[in-house]
C-alpha atoms as a PDB file:
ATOM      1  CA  UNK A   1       1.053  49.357  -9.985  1.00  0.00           C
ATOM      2  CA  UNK A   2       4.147  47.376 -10.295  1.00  0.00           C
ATOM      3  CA  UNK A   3       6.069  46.931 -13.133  1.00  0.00           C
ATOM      4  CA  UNK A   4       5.090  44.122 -15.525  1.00  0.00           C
ATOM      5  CA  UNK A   5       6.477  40.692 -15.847  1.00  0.00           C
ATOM      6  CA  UNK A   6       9.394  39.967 -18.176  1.00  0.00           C
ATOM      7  CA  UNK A   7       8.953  37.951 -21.113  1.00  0.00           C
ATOM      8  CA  UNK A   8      10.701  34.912 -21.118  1.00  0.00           C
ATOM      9  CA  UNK A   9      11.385  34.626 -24.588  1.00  0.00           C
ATOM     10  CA  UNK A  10      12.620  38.667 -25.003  1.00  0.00           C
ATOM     11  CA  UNK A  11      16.087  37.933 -25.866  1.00  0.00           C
ATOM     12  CA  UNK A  12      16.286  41.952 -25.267  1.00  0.00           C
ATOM     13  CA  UNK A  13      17.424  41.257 -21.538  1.00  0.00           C
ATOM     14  CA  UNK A  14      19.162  44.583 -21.466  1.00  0.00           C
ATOM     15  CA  UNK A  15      15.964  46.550 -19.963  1.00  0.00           C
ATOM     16  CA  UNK A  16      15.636  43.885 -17.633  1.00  0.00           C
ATOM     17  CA  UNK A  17      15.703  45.638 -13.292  1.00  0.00           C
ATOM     18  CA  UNK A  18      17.073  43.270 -11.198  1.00  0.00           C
ATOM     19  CA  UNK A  19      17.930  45.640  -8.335  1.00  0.00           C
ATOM     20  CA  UNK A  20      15.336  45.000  -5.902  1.00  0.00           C
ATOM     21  CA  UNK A  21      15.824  41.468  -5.965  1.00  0.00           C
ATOM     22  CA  UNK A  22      17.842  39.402  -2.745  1.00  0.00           C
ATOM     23  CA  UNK A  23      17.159  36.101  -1.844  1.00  0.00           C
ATOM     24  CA  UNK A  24      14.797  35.637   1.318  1.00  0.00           C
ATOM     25  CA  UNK A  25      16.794  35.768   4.383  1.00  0.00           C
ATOM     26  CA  UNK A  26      16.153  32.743   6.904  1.00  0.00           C
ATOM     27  CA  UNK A  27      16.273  33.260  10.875  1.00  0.00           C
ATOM     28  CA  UNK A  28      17.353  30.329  11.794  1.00  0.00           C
ATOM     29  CA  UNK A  29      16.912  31.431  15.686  1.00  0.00           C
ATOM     30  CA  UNK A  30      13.402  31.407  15.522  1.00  0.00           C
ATOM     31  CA  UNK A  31      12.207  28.512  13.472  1.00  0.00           C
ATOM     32  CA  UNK A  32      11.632  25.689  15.988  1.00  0.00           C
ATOM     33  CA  UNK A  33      13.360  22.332  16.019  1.00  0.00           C
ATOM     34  CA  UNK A  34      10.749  19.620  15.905  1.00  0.00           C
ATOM     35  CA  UNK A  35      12.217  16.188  16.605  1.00  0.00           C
ATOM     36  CA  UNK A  36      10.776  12.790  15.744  1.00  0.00           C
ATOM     37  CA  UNK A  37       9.117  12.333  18.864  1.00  0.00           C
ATOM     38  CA  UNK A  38       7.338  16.063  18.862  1.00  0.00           C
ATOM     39  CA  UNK A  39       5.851  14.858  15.954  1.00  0.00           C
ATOM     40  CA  UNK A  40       4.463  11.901  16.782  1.00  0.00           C
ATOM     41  CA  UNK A  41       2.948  13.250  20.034  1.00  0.00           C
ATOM     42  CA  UNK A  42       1.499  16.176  18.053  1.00  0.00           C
ATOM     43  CA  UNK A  43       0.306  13.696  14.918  1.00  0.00           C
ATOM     44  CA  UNK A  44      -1.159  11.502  17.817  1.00  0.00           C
ATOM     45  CA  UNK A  45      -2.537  13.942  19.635  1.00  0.00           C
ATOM     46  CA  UNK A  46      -4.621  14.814  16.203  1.00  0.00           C
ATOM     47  CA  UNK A  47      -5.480  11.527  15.862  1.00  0.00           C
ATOM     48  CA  UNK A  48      -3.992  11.411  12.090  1.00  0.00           C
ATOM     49  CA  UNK A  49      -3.752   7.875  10.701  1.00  0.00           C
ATOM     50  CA  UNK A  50      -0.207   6.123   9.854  1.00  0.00           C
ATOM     51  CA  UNK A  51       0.365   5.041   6.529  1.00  0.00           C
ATOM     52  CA  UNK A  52       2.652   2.651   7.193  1.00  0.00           C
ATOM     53  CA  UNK A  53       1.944  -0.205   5.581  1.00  0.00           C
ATOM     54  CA  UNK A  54       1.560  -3.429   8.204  1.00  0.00           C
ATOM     55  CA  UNK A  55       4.018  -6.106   8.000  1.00  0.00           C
ATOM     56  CA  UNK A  56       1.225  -9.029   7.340  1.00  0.00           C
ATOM     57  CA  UNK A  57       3.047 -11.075   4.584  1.00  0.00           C
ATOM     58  CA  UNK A  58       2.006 -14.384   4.075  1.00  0.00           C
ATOM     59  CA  UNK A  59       3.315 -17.755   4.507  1.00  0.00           C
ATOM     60  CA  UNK A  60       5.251 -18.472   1.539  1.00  0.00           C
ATOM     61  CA  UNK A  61       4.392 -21.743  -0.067  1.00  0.00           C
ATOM     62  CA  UNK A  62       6.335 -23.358  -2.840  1.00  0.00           C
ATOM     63  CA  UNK A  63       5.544 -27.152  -3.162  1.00  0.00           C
ATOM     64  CA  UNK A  64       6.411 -29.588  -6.124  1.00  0.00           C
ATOM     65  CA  UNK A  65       3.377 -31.401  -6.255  1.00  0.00           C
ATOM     66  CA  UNK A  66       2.433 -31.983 -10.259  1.00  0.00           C
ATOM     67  CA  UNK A  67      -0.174 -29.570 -10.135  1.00  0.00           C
ATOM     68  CA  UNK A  68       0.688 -27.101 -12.946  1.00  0.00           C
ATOM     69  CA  UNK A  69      -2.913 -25.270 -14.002  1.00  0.00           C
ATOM     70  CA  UNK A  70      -3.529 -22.257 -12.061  1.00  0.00           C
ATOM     71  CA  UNK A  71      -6.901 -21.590 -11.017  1.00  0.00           C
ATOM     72  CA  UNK A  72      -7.435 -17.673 -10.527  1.00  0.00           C
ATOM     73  CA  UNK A  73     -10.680 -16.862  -8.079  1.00  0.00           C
ATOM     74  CA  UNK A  74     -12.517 -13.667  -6.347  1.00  0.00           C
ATOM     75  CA  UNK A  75     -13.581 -14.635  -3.254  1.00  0.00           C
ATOM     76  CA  UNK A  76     -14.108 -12.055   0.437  1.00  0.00           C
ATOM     77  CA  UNK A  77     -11.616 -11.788   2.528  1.00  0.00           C
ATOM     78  CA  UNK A  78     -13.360 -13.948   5.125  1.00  0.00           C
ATOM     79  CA  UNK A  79     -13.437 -17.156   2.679  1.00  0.00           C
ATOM     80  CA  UNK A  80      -9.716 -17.050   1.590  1.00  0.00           C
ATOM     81  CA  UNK A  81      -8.787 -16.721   5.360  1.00  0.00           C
ATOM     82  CA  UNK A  82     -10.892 -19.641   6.333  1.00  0.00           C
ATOM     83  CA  UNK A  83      -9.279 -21.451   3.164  1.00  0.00           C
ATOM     84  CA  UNK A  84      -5.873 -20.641   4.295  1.00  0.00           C
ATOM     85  CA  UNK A  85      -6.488 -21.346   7.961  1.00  0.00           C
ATOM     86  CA  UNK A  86      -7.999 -25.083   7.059  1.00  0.00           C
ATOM     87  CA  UNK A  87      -4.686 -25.649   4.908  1.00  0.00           C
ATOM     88  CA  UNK A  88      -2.357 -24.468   7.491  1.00  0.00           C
ATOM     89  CA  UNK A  89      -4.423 -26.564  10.064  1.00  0.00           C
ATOM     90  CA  UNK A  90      -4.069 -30.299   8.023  1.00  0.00           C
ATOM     91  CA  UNK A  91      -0.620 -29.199   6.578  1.00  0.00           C
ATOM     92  CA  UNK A  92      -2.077 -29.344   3.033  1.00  0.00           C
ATOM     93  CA  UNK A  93      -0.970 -27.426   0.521  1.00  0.00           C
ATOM     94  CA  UNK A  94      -3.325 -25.034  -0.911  1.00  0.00           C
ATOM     95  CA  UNK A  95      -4.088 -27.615  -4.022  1.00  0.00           C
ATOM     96  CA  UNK A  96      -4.702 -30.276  -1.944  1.00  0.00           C
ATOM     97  CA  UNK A  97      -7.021 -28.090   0.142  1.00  0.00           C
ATOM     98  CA  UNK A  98      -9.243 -27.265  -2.986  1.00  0.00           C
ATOM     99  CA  UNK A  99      -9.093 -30.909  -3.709  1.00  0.00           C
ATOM    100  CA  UNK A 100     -10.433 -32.607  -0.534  1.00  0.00           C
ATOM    101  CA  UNK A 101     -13.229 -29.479  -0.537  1.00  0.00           C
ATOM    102  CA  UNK A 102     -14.273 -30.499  -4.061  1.00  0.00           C
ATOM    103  CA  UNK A 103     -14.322 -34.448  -2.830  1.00  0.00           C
ATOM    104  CA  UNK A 104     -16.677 -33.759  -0.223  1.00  0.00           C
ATOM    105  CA  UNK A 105     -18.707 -31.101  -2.159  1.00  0.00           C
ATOM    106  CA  UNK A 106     -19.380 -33.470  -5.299  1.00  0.00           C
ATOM    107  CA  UNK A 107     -20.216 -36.384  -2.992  1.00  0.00           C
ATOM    108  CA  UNK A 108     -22.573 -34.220  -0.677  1.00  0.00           C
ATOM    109  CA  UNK A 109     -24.598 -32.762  -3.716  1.00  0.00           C
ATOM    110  CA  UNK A 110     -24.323 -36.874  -5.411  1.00  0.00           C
ATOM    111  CA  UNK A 111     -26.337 -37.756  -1.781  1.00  0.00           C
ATOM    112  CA  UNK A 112     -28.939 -34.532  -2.265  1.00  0.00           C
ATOM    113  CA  UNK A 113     -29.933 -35.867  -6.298  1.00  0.00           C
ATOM    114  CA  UNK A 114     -30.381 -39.066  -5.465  1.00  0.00           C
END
């Protein structure tokens, strides 16, 4: 069996064989040389997934319009883009947007009560 491990904290480093050790030697001759495009066609070709994330930033919008309470909601993915699509359509800001919805909600439920 080999010969045990040395205690880290032996401050008795006298004892200590450090004849059979040498650094790993590296062929450099026979590891291969992989360029960027090898590795695409082999990551490709293994149909691995990017993770690169996708440049899909929205539209900044900064408007001084007096509105100054922030309303925070959950909503799918499907309702925010139709919300943002309607406001990009009119040219409304996203405020506005909510506004004219709630206008047309309130009246359309006012017409169902009475």
């Amino acid at each position: 069996m080999s010969n045990p491990r040395a205690d880290i904290f032996d401050e008795n480093t006298d004892d200590l064989d450090l004849d059979g050790f040498e650094p790993k030697k590296h062929d450099k001759s026979t590891k291969p040389i992989n360029t960027r495009e090898q590795v695409r066609a082999v990551t490709e070709a293994n149909k691995f997934t990017s993770r690169s994330a996708t440049p899909s930033k929205p539209r900044r919008r900064i408007y001084r319009t007096g509105r100054n309470v922030q309303l925070n909601i959950k909503a799918n993915r499907t309702t925010v883009e139709t919300f943002y699509r309607i406001a990009d359509q009119q040219g409304w800001v996203l405020g506005e947007t909510l506004e004219r919805a709630l206008e047309v909600l309130d009246r359309s439920l006012k017409s169902n009560t009475e």
